[in-house]
C-alpha atoms as a PDB file:
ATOM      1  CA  UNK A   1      53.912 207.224  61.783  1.00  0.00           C
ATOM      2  CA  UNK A   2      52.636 206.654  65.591  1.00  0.00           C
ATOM      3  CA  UNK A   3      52.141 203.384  66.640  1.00  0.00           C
ATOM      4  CA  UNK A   4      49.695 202.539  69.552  1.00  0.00           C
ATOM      5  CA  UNK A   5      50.772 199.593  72.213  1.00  0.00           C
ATOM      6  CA  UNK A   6      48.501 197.249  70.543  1.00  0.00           C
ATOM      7  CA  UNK A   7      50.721 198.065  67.345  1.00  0.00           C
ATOM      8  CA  UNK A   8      48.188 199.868  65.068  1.00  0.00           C
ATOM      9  CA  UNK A   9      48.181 203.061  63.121  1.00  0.00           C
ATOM     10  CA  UNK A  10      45.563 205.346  64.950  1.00  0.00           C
ATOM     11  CA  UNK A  11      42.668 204.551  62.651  1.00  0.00           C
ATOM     12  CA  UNK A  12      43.509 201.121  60.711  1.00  0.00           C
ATOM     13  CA  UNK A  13      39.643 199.901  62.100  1.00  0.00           C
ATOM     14  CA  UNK A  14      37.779 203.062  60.650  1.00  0.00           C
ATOM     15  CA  UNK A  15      39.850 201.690  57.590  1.00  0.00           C
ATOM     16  CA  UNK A  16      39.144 198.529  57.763  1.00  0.00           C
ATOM     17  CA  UNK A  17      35.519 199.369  58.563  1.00  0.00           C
ATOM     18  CA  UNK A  18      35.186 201.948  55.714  1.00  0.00           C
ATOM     19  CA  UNK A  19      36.906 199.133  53.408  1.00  0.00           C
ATOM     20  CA  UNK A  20      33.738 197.140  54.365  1.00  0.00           C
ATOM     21  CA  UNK A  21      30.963 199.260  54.195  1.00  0.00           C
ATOM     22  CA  UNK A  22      32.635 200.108  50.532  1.00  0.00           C
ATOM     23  CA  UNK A  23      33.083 196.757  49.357  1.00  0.00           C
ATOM     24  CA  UNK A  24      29.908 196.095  51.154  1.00  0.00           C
ATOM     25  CA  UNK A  25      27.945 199.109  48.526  1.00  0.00           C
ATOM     26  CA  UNK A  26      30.270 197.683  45.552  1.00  0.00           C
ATOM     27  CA  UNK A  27      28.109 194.143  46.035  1.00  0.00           C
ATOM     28  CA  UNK A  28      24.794 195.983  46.051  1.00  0.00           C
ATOM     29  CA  UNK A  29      25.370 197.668  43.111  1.00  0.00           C
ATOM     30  CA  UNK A  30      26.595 195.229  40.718  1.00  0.00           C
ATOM     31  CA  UNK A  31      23.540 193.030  42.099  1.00  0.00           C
ATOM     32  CA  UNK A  32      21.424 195.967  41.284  1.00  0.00           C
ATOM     33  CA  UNK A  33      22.794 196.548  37.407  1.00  0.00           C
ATOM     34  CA  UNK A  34      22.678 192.440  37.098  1.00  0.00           C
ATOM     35  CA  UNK A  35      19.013 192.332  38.195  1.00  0.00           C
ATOM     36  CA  UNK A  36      17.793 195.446  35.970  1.00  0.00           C
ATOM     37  CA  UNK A  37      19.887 193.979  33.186  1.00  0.00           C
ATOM     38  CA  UNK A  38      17.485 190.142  34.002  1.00  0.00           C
ATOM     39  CA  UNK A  39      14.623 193.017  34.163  1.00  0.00           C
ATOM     40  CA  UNK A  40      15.304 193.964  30.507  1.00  0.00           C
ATOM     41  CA  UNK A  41      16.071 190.706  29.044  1.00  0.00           C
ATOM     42  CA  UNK A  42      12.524 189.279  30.502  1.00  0.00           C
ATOM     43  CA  UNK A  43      10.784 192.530  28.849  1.00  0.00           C
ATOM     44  CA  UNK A  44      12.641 192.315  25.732  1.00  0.00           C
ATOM     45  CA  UNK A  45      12.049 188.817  24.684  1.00  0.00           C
ATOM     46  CA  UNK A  46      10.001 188.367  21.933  1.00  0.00           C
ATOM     47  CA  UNK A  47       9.180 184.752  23.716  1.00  0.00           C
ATOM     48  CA  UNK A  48       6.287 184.590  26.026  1.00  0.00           C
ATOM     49  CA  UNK A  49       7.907 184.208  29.776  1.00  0.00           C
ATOM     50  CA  UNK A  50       6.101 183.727  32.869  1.00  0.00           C
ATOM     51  CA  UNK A  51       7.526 183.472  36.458  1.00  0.00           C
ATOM     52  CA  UNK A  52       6.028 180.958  39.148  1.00  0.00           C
ATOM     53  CA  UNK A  53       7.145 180.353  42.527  1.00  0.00           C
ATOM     54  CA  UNK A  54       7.150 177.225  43.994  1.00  0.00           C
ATOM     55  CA  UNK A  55       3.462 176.765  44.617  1.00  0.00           C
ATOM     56  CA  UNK A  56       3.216 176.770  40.772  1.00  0.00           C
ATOM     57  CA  UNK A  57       1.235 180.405  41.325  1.00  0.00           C
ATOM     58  CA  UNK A  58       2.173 182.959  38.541  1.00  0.00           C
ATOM     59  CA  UNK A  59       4.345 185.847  40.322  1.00  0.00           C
ATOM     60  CA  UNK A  60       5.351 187.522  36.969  1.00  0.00           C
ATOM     61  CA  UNK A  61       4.592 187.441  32.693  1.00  0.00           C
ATOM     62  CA  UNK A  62       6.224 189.527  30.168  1.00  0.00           C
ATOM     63  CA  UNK A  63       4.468 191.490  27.663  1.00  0.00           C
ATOM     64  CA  UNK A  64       4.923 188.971  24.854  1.00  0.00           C
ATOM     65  CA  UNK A  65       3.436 186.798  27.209  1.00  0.00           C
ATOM     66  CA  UNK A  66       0.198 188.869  27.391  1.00  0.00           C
ATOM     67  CA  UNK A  67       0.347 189.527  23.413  1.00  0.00           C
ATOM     68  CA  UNK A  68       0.053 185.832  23.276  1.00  0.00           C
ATOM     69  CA  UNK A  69      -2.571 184.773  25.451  1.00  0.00           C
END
């Protein structure tokens, strides 16, 4: 292997960069599968759930909600 003067295998920061831009895609999907898998629990409870922000103004109600009221 070829060693530059600054001691480096050519390309070890496209590696390094590609290792974040992966791990950086990794993150976004696992948030993505944990907030459809919050997505289906809300929709699936047979409790009546609403969602407020911190104004106290409804952003959000399931459909047992709806069923209820």
């Amino acid at each position: 292997m070829k060693i530059d003067i600054n001691g480096k295998a050519p390309g070890m920061d496209e590696i390094a960069g590609e290792r974040q831009r992966l791990g950086a895609e990794l993150e976004r999907i696992v948030s993505d599968a944990r907030l459809r898998q919050a997505g289906a629990v809300f929709e699936g409870s047979i409790e009546g759930l609403v969602v407020a922000d911190d104004q106290a103004n409804i952003v959000s109600v399931n459909s047992a909600f709806t069923q209820i009221t």
